[in-house]
C-alpha atoms as a PDB file:
ATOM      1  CA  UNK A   1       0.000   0.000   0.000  1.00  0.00           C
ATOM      2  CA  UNK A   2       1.013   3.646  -1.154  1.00  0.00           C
ATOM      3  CA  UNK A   3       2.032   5.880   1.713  1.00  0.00           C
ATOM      4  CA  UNK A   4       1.576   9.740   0.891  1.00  0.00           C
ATOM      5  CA  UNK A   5       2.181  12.473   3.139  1.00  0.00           C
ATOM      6  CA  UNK A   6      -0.125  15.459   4.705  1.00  0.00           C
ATOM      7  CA  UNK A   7       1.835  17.548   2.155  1.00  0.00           C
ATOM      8  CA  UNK A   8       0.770  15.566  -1.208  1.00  0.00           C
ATOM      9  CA  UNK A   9      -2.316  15.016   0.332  1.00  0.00           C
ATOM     10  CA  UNK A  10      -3.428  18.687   1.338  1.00  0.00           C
ATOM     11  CA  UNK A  11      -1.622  19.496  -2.164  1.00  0.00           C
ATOM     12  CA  UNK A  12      -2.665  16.643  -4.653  1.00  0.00           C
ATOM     13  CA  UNK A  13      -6.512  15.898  -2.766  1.00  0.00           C
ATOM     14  CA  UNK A  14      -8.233  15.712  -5.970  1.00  0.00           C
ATOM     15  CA  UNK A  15      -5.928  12.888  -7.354  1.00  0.00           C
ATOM     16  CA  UNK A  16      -5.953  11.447  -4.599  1.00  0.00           C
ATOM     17  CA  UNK A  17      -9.471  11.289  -3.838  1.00  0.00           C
ATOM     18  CA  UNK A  18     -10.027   9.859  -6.973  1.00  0.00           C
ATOM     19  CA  UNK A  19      -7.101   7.245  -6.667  1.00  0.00           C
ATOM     20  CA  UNK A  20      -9.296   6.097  -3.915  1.00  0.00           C
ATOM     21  CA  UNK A  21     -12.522   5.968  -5.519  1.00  0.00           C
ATOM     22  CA  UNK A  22     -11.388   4.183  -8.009  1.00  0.00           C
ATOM     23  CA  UNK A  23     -10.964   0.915  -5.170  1.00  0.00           C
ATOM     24  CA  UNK A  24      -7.043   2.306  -3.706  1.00  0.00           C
ATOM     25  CA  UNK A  25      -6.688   2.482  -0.326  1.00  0.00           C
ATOM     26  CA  UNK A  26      -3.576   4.667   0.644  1.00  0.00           C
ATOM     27  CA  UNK A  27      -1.900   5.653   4.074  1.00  0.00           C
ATOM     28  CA  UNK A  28      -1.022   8.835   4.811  1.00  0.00           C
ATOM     29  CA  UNK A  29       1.795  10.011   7.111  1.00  0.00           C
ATOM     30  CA  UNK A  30       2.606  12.773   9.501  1.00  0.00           C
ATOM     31  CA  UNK A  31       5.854  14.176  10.554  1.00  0.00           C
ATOM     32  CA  UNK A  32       7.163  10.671   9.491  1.00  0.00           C
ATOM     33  CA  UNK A  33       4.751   8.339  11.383  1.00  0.00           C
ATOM     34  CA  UNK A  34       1.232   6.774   9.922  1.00  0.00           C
ATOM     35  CA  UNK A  35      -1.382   8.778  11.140  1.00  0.00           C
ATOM     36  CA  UNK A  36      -4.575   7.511   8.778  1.00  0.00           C
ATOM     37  CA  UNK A  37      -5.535   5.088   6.155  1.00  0.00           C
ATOM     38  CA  UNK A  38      -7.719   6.148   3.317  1.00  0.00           C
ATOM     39  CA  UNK A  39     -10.140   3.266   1.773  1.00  0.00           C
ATOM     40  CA  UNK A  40     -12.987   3.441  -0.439  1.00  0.00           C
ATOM     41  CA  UNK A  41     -16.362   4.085   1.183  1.00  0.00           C
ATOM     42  CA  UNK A  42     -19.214   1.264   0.882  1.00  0.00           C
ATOM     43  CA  UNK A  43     -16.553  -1.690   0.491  1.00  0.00           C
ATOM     44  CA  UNK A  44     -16.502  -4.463   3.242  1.00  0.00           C
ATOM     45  CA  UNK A  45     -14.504  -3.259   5.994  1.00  0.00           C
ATOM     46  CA  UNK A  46     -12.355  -6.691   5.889  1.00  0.00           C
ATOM     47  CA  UNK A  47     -10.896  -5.014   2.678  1.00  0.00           C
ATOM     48  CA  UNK A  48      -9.162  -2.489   4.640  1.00  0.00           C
ATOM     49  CA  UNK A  49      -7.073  -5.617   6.541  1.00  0.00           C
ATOM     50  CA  UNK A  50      -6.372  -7.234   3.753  1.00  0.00           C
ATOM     51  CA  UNK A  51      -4.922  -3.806   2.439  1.00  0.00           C
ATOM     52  CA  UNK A  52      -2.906  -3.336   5.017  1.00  0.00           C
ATOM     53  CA  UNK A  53      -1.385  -6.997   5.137  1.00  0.00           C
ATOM     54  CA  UNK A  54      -3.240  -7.675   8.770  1.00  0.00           C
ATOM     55  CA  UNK A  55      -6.097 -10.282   6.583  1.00  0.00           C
ATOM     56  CA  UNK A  56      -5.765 -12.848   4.059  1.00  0.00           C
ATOM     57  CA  UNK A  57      -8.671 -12.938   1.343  1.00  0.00           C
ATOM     58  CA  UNK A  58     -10.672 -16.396   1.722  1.00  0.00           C
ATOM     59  CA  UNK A  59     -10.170 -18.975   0.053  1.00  0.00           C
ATOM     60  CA  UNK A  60     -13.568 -20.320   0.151  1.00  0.00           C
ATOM     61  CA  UNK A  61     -17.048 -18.923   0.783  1.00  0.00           C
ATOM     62  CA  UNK A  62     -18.681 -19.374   4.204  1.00  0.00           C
ATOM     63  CA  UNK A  63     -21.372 -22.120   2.306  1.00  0.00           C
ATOM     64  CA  UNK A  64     -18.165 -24.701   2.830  1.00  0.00           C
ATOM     65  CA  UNK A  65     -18.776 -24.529   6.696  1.00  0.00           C
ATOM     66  CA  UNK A  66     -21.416 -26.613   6.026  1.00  0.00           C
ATOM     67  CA  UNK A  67     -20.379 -29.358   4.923  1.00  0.00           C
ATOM     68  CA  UNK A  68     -18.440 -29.956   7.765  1.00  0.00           C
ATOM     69  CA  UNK A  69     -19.859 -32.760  10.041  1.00  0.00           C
ATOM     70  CA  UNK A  70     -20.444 -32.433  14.113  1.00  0.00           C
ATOM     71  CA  UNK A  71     -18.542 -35.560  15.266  1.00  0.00           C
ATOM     72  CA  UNK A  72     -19.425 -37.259  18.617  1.00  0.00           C
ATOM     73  CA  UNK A  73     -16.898 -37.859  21.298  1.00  0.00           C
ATOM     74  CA  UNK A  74     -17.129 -40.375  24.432  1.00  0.00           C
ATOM     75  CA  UNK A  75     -15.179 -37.952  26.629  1.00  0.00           C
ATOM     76  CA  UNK A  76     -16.680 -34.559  27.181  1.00  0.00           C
ATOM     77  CA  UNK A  77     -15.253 -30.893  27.319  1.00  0.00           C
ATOM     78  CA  UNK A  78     -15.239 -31.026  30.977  1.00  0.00           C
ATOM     79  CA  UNK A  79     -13.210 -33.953  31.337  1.00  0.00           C
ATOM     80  CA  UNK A  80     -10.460 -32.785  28.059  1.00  0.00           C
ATOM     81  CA  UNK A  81      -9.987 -29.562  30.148  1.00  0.00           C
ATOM     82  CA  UNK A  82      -9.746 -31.584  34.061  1.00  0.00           C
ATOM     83  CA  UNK A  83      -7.021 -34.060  31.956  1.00  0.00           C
ATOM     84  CA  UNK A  84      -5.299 -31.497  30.310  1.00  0.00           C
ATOM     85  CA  UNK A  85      -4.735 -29.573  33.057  1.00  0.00           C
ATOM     86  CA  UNK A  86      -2.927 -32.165  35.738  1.00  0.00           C
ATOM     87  CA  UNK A  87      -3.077 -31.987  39.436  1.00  0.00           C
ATOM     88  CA  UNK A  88      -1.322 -29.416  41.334  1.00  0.00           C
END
C-alpha cells in the first residue's frame, strides 16, 4: 500500500481522492509516522485488513462450513480440560 504524506495530500486531494474511488486504499503520514488510512467508502470493511497486510482474502465462501460434520466424542469438554490440566 502507497504511503503519501499530509503535504501531497493537502496538495494533490483531488488525485488522490479519486485514486481512492477508483478501489485504492492509501496511508497517509505525519511528521514521518502513519497517522490515517484512506479506503474506499461502501466496500466491506475486511478489505481495509487485507490492504494493510493484517487479513488474508478467503479462500472459500462461508457455504463450505457446512459441509463440515459435528462428530461425537465419548469424553466430554469437561473432562479434556480436568485431563489437560494435571493436578497441582
Amino acid at each position: 500500500m502507497e504511503t503519501v504524506t499530509h503535504r501531497e495530500m493537502r496538495n494533490r486531494s483531488g488525485e488522490i481522492l479519486r485514486r481512492v474511488e477508483a478501489g485504492e486504499s492509501l496511508q497517509v503520514s505525519n511528521n514521518g509516522r502513519l497517522a490515517a488510512l484512506i479506503i474506499p467508502v461502501g466496500g466491506d470493511p475486511l478489505d481495509g485488513l487485507v490492504a494493510r497486510g493484517e487479513a488474508r482474502p478467503a479462500r472459500t465462501g462461508a457455504d463450505t462450513l457446512t459441509a463440515i460434520t459435528r462428530a461425537a466424542s465419548p469424553v466430554s469438554s469437561r473432562e479434556l480440560l480436568e485431563g489437560s490440566r494435571g493436578r497441582w
